[in-house]
PDB file of N, CA and C in Angstrom:
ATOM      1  N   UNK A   1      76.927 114.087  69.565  1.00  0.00           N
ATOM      2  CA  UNK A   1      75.945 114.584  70.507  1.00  0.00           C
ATOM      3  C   UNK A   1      74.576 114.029  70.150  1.00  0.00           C
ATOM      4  N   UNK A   2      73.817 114.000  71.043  1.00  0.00           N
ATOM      5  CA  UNK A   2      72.220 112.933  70.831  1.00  0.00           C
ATOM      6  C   UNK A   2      71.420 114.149  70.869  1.00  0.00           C
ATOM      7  N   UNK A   3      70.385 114.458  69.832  1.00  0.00           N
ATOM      8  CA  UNK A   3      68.972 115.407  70.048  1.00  0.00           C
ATOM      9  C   UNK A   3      68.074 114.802  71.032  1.00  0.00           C
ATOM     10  N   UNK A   4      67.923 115.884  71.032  1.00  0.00           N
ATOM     11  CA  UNK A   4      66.512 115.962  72.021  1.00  0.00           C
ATOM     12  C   UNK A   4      65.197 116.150  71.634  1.00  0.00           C
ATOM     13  N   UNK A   5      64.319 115.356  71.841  1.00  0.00           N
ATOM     14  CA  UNK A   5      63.116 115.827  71.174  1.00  0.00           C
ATOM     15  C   UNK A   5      63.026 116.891  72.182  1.00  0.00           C
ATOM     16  N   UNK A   6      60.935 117.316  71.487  1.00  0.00           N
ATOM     17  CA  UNK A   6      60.334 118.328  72.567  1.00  0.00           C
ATOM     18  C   UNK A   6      60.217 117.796  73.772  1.00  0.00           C
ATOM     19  N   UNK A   7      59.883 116.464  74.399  1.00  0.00           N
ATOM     20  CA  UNK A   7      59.820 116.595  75.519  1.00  0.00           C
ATOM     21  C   UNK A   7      61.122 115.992  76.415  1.00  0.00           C
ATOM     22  N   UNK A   8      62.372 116.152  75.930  1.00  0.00           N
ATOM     23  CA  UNK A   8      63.874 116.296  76.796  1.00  0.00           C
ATOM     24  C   UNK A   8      64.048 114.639  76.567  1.00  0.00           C
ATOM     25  N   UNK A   9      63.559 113.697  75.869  1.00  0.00           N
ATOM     26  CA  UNK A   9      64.324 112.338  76.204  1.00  0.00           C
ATOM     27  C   UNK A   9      64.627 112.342  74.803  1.00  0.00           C
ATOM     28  N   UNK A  10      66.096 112.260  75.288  1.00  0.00           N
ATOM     29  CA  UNK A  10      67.177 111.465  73.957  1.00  0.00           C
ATOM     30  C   UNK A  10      66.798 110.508  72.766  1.00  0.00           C
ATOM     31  N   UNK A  11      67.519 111.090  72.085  1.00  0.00           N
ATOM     32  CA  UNK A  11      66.712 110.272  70.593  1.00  0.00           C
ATOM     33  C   UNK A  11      68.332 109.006  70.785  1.00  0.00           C
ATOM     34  N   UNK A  12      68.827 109.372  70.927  1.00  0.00           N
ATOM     35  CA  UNK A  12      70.390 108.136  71.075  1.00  0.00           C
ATOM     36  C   UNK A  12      70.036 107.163  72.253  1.00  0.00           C
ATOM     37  N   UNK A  13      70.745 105.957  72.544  1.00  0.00           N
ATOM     38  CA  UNK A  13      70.904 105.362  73.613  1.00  0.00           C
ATOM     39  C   UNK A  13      71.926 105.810  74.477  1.00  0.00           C
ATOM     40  N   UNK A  14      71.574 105.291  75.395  1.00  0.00           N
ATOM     41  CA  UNK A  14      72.878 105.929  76.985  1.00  0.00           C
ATOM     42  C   UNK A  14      74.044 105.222  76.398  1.00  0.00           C
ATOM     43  N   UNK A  15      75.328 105.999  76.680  1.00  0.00           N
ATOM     44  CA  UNK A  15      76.396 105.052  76.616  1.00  0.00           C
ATOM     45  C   UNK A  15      76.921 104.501  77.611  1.00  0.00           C
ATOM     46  N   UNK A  16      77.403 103.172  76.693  1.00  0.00           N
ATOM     47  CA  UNK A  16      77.328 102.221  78.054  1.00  0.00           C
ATOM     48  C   UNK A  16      79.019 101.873  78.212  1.00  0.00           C
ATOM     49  N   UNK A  17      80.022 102.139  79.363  1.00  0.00           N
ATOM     50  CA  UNK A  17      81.079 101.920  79.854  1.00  0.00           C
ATOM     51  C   UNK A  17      81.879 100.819  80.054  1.00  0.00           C
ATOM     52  N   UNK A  18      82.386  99.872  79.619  1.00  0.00           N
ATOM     53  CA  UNK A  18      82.999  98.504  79.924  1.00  0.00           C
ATOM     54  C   UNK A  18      83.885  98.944  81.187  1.00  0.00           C
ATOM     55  N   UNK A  19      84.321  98.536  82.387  1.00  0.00           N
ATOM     56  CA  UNK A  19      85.076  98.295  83.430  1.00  0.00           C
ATOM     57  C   UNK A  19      85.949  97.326  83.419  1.00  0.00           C
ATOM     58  N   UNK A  20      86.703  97.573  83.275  1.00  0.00           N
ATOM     59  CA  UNK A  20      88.124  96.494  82.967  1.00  0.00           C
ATOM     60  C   UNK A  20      88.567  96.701  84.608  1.00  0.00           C
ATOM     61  N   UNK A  21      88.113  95.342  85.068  1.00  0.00           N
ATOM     62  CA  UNK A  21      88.901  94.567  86.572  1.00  0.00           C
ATOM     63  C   UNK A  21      90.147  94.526  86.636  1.00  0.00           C
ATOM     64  N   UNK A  22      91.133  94.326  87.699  1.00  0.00           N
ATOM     65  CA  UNK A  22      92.029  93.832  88.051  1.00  0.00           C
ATOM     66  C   UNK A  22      91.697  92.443  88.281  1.00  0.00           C
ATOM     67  N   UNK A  23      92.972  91.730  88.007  1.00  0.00           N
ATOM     68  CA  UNK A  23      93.053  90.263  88.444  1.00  0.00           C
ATOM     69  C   UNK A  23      93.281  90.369  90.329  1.00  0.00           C
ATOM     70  N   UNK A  24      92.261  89.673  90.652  1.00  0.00           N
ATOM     71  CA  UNK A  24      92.611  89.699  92.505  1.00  0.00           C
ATOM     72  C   UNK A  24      92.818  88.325  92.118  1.00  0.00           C
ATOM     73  N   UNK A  25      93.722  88.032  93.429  1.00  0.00           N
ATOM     74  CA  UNK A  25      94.255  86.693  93.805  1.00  0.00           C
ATOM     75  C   UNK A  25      93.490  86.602  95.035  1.00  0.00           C
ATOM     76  N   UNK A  26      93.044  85.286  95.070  1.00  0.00           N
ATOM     77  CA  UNK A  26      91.833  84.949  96.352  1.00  0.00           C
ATOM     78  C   UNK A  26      92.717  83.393  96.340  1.00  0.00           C
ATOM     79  N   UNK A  27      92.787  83.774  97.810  1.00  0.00           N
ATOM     80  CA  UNK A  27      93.716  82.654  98.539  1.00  0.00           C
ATOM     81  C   UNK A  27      92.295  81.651  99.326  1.00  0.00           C
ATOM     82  N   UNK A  28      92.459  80.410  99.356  1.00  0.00           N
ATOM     83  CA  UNK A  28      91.818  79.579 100.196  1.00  0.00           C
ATOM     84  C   UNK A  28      91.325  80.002 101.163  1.00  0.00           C
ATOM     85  N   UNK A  29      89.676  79.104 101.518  1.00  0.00           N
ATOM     86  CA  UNK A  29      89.369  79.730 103.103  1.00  0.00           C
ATOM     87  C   UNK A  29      90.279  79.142 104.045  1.00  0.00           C
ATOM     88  N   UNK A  30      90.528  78.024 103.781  1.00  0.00           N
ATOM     89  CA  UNK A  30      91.847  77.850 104.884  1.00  0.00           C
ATOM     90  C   UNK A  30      93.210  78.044 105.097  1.00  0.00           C
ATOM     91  N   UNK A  31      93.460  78.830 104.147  1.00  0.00           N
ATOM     92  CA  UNK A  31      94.731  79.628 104.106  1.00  0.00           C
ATOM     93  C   UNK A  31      94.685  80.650 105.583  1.00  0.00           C
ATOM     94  N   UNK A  32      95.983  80.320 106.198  1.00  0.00           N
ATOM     95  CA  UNK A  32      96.571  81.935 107.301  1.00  0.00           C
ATOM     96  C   UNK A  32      97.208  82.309 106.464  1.00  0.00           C
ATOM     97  N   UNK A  33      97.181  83.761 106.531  1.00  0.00           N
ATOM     98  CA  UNK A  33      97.833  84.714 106.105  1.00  0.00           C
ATOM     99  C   UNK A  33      98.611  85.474 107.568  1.00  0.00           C
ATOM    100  N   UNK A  34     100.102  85.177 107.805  1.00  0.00           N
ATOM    101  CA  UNK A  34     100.761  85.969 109.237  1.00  0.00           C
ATOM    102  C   UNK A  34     100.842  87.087 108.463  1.00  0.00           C
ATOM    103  N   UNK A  35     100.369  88.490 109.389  1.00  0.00           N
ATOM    104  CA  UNK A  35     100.819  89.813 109.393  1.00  0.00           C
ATOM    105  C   UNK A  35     102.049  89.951 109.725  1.00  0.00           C
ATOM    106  N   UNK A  36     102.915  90.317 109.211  1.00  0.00           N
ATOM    107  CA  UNK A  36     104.599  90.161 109.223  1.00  0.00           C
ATOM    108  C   UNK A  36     105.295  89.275 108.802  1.00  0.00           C
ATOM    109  N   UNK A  37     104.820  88.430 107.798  1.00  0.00           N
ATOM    110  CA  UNK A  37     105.408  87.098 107.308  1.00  0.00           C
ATOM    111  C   UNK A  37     106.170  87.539 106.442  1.00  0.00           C
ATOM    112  N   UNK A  38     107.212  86.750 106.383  1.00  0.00           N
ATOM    113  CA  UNK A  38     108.311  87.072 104.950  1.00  0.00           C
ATOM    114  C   UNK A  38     107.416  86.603 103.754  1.00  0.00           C
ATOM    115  N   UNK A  39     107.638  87.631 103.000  1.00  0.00           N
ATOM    116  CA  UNK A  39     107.009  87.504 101.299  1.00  0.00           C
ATOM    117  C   UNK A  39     107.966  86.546 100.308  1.00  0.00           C
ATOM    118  N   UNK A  40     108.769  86.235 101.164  1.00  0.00           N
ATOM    119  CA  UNK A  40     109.704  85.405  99.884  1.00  0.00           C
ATOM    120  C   UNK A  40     109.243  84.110 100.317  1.00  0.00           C
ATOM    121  N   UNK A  41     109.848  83.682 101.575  1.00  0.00           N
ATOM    122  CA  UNK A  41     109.800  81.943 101.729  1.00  0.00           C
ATOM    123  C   UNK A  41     108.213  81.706 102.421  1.00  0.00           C
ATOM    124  N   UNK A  42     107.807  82.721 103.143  1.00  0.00           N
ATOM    125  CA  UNK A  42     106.312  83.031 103.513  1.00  0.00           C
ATOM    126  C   UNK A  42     106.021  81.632 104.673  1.00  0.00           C
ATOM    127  N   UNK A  43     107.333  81.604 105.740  1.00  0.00           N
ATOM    128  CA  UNK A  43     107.503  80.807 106.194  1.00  0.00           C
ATOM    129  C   UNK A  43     107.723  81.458 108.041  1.00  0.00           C
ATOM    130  N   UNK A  44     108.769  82.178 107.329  1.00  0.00           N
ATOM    131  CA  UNK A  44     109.277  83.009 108.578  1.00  0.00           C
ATOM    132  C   UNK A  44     108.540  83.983 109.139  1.00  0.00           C
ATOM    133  N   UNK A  45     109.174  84.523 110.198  1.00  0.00           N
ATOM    134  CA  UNK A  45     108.391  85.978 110.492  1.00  0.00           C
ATOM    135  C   UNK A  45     109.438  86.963 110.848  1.00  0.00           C
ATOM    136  N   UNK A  46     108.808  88.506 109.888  1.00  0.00           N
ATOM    137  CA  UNK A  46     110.077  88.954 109.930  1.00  0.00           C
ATOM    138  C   UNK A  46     110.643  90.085 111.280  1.00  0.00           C
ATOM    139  N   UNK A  47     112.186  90.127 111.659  1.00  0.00           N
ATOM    140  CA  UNK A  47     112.478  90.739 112.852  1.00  0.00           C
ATOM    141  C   UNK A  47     112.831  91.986 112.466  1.00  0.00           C
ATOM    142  N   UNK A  48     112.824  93.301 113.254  1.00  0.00           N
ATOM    143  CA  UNK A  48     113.351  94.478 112.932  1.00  0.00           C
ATOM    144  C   UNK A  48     115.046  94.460 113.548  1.00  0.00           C
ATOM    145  N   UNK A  49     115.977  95.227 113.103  1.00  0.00           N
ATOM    146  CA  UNK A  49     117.016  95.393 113.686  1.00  0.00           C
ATOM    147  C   UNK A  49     117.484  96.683 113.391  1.00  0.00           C
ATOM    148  N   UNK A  50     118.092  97.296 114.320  1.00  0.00           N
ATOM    149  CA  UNK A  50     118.464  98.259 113.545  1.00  0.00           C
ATOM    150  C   UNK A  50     119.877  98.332 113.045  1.00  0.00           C
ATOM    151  N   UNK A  51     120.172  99.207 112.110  1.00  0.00           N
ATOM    152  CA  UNK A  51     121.563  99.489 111.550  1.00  0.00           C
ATOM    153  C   UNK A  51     122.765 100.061 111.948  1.00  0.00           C
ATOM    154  N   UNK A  52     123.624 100.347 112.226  1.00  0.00           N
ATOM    155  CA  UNK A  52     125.104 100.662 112.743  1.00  0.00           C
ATOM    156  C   UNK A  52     124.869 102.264 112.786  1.00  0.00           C
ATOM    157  N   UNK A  53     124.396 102.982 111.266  1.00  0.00           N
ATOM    158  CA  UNK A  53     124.027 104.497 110.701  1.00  0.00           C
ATOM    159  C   UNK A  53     122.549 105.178 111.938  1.00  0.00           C
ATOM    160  N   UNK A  54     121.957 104.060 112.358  1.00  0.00           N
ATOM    161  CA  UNK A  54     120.721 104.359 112.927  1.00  0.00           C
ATOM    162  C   UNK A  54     121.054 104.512 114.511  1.00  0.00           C
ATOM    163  N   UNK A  55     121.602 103.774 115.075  1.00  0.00           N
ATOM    164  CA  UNK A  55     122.456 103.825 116.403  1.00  0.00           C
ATOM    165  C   UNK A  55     123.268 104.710 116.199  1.00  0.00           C
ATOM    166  N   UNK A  56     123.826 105.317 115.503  1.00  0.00           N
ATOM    167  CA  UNK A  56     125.111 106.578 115.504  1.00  0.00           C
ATOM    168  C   UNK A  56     124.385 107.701 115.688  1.00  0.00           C
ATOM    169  N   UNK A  57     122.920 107.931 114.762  1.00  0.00           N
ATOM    170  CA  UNK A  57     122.555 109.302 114.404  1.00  0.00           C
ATOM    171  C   UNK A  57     121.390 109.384 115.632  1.00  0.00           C
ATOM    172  N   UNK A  58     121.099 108.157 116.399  1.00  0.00           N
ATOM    173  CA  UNK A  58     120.240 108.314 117.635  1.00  0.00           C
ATOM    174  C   UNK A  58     121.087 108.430 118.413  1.00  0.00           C
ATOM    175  N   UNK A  59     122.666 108.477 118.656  1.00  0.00           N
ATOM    176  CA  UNK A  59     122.723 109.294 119.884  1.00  0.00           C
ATOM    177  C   UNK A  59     123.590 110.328 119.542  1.00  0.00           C
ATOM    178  N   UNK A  60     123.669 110.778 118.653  1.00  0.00           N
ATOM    179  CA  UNK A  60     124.818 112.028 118.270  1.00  0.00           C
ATOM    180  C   UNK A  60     123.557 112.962 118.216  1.00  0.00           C
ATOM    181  N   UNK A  61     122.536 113.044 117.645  1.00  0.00           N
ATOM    182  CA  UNK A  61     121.411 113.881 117.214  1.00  0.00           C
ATOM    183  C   UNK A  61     120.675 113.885 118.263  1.00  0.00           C
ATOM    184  N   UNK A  62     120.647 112.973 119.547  1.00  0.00           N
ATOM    185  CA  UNK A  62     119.534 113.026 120.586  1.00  0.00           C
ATOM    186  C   UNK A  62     119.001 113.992 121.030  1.00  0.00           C
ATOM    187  N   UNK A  63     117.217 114.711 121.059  1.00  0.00           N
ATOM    188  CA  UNK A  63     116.597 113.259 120.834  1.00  0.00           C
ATOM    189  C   UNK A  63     115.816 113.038 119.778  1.00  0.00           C
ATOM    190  N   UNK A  64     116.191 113.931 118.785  1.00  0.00           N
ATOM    191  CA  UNK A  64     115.981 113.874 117.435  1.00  0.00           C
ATOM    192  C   UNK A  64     116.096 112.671 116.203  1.00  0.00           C
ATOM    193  N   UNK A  65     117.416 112.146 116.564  1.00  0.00           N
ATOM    194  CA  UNK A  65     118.121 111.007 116.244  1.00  0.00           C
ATOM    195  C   UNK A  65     117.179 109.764 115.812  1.00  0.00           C
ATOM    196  N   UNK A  66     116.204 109.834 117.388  1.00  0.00           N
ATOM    197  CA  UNK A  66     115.403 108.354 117.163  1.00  0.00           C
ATOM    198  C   UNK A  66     114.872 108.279 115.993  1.00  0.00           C
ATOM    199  N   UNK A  67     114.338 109.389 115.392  1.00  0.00           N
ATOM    200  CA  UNK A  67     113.582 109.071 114.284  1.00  0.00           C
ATOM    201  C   UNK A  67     114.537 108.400 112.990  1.00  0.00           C
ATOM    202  N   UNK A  68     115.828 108.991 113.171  1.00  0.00           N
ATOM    203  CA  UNK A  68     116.440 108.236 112.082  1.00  0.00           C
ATOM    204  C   UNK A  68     117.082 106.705 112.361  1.00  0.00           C
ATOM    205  N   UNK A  69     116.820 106.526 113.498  1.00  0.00           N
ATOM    206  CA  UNK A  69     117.277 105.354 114.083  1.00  0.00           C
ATOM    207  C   UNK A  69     116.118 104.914 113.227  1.00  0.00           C
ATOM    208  N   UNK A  70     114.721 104.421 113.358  1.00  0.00           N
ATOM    209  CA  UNK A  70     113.691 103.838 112.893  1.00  0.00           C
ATOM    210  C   UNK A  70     113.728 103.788 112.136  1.00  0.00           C
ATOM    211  N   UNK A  71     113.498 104.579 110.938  1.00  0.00           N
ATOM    212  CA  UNK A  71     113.959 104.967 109.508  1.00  0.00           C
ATOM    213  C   UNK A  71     114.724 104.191 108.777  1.00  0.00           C
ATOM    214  N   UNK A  72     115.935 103.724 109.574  1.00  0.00           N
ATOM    215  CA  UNK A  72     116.706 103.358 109.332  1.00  0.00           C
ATOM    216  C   UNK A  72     116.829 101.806 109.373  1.00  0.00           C
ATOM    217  N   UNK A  73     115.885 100.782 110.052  1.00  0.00           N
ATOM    218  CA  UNK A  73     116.057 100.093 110.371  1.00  0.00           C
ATOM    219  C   UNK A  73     115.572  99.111 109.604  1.00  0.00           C
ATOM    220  N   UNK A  74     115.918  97.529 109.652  1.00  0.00           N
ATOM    221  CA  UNK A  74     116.373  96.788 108.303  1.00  0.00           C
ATOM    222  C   UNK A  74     115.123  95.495 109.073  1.00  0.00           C
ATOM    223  N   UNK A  75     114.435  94.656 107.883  1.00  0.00           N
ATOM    224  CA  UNK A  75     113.543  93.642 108.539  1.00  0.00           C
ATOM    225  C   UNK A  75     114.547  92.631 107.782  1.00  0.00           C
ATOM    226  N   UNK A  76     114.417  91.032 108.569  1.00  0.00           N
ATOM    227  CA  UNK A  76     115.116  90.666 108.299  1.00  0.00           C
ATOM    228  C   UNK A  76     114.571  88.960 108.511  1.00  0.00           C
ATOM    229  N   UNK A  77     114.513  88.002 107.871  1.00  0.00           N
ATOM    230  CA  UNK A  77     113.962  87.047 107.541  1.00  0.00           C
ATOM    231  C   UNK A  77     114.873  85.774 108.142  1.00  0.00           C
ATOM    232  N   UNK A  78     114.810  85.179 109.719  1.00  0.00           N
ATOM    233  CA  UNK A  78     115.340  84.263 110.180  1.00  0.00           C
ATOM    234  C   UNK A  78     115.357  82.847 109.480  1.00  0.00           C
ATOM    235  N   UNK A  79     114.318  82.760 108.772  1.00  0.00           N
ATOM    236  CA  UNK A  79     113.894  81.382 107.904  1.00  0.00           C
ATOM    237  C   UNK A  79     114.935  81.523 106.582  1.00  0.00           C
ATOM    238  N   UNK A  80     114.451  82.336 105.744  1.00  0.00           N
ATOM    239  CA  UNK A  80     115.620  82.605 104.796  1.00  0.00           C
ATOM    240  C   UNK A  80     116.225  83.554 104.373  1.00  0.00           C
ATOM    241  N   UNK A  81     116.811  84.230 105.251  1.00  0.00           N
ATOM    242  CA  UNK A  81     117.561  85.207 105.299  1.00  0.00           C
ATOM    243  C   UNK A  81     117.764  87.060 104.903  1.00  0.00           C
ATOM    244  N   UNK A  82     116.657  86.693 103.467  1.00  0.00           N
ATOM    245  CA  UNK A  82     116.087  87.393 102.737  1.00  0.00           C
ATOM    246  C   UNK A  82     115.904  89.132 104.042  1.00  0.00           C
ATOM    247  N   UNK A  83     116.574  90.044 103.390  1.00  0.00           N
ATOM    248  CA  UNK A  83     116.621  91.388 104.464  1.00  0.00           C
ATOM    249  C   UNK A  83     115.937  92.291 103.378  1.00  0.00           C
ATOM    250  N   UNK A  84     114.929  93.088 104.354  1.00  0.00           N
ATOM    251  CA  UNK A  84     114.180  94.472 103.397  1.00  0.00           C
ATOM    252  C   UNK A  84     114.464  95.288 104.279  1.00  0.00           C
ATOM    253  N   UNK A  85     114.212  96.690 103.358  1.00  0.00           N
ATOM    254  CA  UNK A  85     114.616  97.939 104.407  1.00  0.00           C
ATOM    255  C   UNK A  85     113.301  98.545 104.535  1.00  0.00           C
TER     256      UNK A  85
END
């Protein structure tokens, strides 16, 4: 702890905080970046489809269902094949 004189300013110095950054990755100004691009081959663009489980439970559950239809549904990378859920 730092004293205080009589008139309230610290006899210690302020302490001072180091900030440890993250590494950002800074892409070219002439880089595009597509919103929906596949992250693997970063070539393609990716399609939604849905799943066999997602079409069953949207119409057995209707019209509740849809939501698990969506939920459910798989992106899928025409360039290289590469599928996320």
């Amino acid at each position: 702890m730092s004293t205080v004189r009589a008139a309230g300013i610290p006899t210690h110095h302020p302490r001072v905080y180091s900030i440890h950054s993250r590494n950002v990755t800074r892409y070219p100004a002439n880089s595009i970046v597509v919103v929906g691009g596949c992250p693997v081959c970063r070539v393609g663009v990716l399609e939604d489809s849905f799943t066999f489980l997602g079409i069953f439970l949207a119409i057995v559950l209707f019209p509740f269902g849809f939501i698990c239809c969506f939920a459910l549904r798989k992106r899928r990378c025409p360039n290289c094949g590469a599928s996320f859920t």
